[in-house]
C-alpha atoms as a PDB file:
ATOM      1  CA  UNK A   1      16.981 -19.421  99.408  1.00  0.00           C
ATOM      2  CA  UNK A   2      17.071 -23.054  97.734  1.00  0.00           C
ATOM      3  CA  UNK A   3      15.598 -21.256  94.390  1.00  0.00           C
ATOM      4  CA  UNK A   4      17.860 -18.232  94.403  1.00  0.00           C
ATOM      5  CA  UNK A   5      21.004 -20.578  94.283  1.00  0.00           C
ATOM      6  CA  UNK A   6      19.127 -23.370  91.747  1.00  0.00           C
ATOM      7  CA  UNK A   7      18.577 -19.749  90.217  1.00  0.00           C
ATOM      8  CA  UNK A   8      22.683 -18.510  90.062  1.00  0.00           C
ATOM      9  CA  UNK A   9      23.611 -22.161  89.410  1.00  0.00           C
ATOM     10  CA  UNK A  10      21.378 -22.243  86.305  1.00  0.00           C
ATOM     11  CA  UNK A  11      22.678 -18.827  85.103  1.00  0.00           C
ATOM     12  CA  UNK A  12      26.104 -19.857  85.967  1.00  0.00           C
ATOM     13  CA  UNK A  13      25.947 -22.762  83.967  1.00  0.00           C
ATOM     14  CA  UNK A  14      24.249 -21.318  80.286  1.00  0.00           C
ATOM     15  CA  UNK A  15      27.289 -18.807  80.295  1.00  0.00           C
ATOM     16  CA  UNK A  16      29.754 -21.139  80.567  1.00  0.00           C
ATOM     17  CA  UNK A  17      28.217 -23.258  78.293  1.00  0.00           C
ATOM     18  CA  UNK A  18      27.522 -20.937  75.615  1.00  0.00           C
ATOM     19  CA  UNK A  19      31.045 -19.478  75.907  1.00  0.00           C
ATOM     20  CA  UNK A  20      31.754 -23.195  75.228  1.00  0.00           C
ATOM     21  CA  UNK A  21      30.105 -23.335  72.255  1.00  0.00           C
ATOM     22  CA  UNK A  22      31.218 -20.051  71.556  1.00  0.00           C
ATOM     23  CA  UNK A  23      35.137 -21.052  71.412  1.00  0.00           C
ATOM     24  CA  UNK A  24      34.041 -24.796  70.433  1.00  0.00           C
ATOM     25  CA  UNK A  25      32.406 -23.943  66.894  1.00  0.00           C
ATOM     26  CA  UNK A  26      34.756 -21.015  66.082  1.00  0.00           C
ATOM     27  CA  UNK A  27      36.819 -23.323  63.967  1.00  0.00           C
ATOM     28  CA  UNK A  28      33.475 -24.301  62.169  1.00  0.00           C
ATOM     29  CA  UNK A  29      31.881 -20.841  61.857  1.00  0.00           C
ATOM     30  CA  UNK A  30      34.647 -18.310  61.191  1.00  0.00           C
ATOM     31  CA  UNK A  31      32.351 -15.836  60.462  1.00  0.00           C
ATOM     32  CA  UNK A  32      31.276 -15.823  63.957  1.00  0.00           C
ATOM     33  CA  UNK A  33      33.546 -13.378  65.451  1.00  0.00           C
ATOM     34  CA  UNK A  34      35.456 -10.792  64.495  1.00  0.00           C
ATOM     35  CA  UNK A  35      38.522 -11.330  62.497  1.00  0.00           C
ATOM     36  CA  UNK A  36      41.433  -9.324  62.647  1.00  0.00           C
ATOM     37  CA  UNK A  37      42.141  -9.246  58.852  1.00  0.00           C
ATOM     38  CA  UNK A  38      38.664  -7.324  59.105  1.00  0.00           C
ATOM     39  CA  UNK A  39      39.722  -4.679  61.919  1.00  0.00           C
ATOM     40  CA  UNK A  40      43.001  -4.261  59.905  1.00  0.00           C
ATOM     41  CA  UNK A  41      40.380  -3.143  56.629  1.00  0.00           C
ATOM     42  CA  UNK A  42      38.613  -0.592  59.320  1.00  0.00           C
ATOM     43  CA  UNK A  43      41.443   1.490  59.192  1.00  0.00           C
ATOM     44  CA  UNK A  44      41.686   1.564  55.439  1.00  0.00           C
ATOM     45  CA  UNK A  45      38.061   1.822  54.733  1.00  0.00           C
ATOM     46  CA  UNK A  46      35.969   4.615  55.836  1.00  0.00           C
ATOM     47  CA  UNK A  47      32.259   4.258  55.060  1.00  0.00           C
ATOM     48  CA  UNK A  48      29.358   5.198  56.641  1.00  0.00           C
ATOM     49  CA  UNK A  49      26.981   2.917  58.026  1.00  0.00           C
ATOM     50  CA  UNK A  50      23.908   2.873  54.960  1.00  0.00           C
ATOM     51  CA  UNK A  51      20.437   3.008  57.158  1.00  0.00           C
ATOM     52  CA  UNK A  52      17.413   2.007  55.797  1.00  0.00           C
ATOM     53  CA  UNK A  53      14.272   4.402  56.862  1.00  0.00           C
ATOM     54  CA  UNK A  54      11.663   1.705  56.280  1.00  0.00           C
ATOM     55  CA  UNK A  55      11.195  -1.347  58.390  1.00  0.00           C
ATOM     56  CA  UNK A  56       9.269  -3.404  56.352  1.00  0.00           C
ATOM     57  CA  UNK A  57      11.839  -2.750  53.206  1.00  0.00           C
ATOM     58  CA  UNK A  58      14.516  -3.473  56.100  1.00  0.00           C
ATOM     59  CA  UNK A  59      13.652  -7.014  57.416  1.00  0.00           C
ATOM     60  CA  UNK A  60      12.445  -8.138  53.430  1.00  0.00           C
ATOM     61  CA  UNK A  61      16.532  -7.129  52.862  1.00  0.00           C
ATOM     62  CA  UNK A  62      17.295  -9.274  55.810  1.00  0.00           C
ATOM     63  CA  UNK A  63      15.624 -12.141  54.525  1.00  0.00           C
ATOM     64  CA  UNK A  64      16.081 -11.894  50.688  1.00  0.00           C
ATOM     65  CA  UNK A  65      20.277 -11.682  52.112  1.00  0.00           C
ATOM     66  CA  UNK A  66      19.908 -14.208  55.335  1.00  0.00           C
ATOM     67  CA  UNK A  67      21.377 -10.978  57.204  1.00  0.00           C
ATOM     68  CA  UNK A  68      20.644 -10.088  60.766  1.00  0.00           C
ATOM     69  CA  UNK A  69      19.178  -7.080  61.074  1.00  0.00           C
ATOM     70  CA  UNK A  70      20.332  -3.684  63.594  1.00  0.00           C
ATOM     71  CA  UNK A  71      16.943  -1.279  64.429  1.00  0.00           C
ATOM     72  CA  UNK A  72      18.742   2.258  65.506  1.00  0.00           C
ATOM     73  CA  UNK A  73      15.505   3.729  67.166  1.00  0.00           C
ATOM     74  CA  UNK A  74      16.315   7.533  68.216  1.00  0.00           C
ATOM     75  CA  UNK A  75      15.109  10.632  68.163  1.00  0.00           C
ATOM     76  CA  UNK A  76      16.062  13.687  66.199  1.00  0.00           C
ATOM     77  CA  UNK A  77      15.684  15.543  69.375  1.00  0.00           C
ATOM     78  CA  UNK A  78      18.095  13.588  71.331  1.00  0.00           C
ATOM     79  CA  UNK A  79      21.712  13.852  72.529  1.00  0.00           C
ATOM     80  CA  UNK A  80      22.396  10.603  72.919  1.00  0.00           C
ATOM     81  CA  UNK A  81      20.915   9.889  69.709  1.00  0.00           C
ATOM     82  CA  UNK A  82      22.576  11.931  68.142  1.00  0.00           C
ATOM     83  CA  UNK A  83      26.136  11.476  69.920  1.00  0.00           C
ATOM     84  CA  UNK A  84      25.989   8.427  68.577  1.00  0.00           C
ATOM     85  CA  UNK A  85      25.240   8.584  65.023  1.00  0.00           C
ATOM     86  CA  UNK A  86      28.168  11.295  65.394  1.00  0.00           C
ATOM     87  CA  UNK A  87      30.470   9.039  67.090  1.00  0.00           C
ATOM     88  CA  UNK A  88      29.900   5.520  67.201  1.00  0.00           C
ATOM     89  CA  UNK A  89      27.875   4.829  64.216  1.00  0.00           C
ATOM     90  CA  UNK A  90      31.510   6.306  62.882  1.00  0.00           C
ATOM     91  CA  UNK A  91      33.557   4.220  64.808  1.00  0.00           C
ATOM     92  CA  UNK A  92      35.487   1.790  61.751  1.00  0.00           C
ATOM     93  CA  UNK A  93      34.959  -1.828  63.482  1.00  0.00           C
ATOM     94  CA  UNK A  94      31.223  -0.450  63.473  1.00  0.00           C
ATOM     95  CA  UNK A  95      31.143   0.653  59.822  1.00  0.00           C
ATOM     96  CA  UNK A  96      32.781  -2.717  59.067  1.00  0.00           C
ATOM     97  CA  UNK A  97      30.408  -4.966  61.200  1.00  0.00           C
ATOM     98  CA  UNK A  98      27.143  -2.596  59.708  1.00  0.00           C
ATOM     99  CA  UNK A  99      27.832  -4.433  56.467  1.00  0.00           C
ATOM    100  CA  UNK A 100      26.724  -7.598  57.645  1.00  0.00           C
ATOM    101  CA  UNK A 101      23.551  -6.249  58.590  1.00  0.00           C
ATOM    102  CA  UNK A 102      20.344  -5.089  57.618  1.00  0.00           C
ATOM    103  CA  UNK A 103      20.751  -1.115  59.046  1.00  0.00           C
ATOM    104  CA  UNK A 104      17.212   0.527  59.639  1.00  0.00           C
ATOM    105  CA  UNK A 105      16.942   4.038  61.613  1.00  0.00           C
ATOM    106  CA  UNK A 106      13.452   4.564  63.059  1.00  0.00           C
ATOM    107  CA  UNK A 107      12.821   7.781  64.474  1.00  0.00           C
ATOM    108  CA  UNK A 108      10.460   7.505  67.921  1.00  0.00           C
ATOM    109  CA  UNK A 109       9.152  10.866  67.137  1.00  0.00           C
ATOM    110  CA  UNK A 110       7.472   9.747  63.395  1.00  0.00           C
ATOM    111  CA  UNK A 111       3.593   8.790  64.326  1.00  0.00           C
ATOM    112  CA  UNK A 112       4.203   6.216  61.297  1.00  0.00           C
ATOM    113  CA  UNK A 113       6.951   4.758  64.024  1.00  0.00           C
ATOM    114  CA  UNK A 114       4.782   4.839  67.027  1.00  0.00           C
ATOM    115  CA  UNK A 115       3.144   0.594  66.305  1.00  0.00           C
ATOM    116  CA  UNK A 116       6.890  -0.273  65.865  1.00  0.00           C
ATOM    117  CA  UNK A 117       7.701   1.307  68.900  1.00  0.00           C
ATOM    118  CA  UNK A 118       5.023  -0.267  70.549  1.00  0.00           C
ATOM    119  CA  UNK A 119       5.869  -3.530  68.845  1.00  0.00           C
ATOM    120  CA  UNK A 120       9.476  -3.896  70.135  1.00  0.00           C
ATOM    121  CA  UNK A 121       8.325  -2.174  73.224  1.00  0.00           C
ATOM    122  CA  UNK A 122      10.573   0.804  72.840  1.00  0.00           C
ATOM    123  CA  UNK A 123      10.061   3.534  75.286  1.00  0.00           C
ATOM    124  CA  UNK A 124      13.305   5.517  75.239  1.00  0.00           C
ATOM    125  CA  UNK A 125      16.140   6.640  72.604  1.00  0.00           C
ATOM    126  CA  UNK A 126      18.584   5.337  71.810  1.00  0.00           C
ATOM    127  CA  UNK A 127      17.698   1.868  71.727  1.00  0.00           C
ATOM    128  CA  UNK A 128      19.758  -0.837  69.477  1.00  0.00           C
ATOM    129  CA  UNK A 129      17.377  -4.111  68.525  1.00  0.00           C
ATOM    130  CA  UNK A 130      19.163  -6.879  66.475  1.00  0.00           C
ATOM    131  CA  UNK A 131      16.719  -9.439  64.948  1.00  0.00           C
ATOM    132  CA  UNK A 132      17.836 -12.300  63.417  1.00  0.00           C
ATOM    133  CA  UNK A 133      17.297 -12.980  59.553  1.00  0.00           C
ATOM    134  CA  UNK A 134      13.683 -14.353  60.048  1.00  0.00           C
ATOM    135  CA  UNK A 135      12.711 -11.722  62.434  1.00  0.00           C
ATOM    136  CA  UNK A 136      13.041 -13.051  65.714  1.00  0.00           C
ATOM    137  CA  UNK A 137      14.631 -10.514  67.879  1.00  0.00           C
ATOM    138  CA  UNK A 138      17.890 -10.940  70.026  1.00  0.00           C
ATOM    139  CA  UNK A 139      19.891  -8.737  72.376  1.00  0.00           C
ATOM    140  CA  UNK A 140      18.927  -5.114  72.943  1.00  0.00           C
ATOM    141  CA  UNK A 141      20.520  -2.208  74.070  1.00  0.00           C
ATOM    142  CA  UNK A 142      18.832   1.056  75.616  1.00  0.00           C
ATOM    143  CA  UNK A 143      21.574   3.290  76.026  1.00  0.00           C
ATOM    144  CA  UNK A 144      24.406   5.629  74.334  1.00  0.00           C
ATOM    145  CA  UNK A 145      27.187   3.330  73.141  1.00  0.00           C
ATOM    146  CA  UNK A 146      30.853   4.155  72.074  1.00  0.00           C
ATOM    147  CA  UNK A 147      31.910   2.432  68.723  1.00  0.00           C
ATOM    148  CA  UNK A 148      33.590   0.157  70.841  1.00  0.00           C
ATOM    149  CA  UNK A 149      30.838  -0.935  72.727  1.00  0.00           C
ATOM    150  CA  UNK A 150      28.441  -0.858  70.170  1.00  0.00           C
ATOM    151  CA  UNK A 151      31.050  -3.388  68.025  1.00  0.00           C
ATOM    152  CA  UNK A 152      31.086  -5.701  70.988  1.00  0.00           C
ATOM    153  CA  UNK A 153      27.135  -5.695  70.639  1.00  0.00           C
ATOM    154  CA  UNK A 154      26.457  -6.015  66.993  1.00  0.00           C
ATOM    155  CA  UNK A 155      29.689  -9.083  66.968  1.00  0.00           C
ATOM    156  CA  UNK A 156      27.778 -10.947  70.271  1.00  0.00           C
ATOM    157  CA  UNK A 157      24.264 -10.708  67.357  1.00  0.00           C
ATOM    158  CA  UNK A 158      26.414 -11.970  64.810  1.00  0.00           C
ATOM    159  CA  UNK A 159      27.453 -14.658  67.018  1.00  0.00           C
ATOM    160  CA  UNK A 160      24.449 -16.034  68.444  1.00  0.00           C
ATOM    161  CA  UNK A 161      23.017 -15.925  65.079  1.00  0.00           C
ATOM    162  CA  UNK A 162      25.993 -18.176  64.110  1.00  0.00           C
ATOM    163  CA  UNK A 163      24.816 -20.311  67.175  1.00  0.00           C
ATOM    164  CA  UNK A 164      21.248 -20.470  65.778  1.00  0.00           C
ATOM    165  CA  UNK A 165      22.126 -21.257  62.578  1.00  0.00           C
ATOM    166  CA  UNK A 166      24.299 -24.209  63.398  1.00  0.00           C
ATOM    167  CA  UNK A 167      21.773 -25.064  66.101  1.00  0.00           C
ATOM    168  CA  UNK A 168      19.302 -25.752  62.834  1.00  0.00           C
ATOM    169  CA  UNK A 169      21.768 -27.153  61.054  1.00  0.00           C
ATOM    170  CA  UNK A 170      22.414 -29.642  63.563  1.00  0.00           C
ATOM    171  CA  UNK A 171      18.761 -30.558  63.679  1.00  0.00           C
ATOM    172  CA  UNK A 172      18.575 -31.314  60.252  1.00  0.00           C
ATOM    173  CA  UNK A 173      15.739 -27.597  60.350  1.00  0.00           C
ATOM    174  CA  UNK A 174      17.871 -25.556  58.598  1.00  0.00           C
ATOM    175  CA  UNK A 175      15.868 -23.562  56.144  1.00  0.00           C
END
């Protein structure tokens, strides 16, 4: 009983203090959320999110352009796959947002896909991965998403990668 409520407190405690940081070092890093000079451009701007077919070409464009980087593993076969590259991959906060990331579609049913797969430990489609610049990977999301939920997904990656990068800043590690 005594570990389940150390347990809650703990979790309790790293949200509030990330939302903390969160609203603390949005003055600092305005690139951390979402603007609304850039959701006003959504509705003026209608392009489709670019994806990259190749991994490897993927995270070197990541790194070479200190972008985050958004894995769209699906199937051609799919539904949900394919609702979403119908629908929310269309959404305009989502084509906006894509632009700030290294895109990469990796389809589950390619044998050339299936170490990847087994790599990020992917067993159903859709699945959303965001990696960080160097690699290291962040949230997930195994489900179909709406353009607005998928915005409020790839915005929380661009924001803990904010975090991270003023984390290493702070220690003096930043590459």
């Amino acid at each position: 009983m005594l570990r389940k409520l150390a347990f809650y407190g703990l979790s309790v405690a790293t949200i509030v203090a990330f939302a903390w940081l969160t609203q603390k070092n949005e003055s600092k890093f305005p690139g951390a959320s979402l603007r609304a000079d850039v959701v006003a451009e959504a509705d003026l701007a209608r392009e489709n999110v670019v994806f990259l077919t190749d991994y490897d070409l993927a995270v070197d464009k990541a790194e070479k352009e200190n972008k985050p980087a958004m894995l769209f593993f699906m199937s051609k076969t799919c539904r949900h796959s394919l609702n979403m590259l119908e629908g929310a991959f269309l959404n305009p906060k989502v084509e906006i947002l894509a632009k700030q990331f290294a895109c990469v579609q990796i389809d589950m049913n390619d044998p050339k896909n299936e170490e990847l797969c087994d790599k990020f430990n992917v067993v159903s489609s859709p699945t959303v991965q965001f990696l960080s610049s160097d690699g290291s990977p962040l949230q997930r999301v195994a489900a179909e998403q709406t353009g607005e939920q998928l915005a409020t997904q790839m915005q929380a990656a661009l924001t803990s990668v904010a975090w991270q990068t003023a984390r290493a800043e702070e220690k003096g590690s930043f590459r």
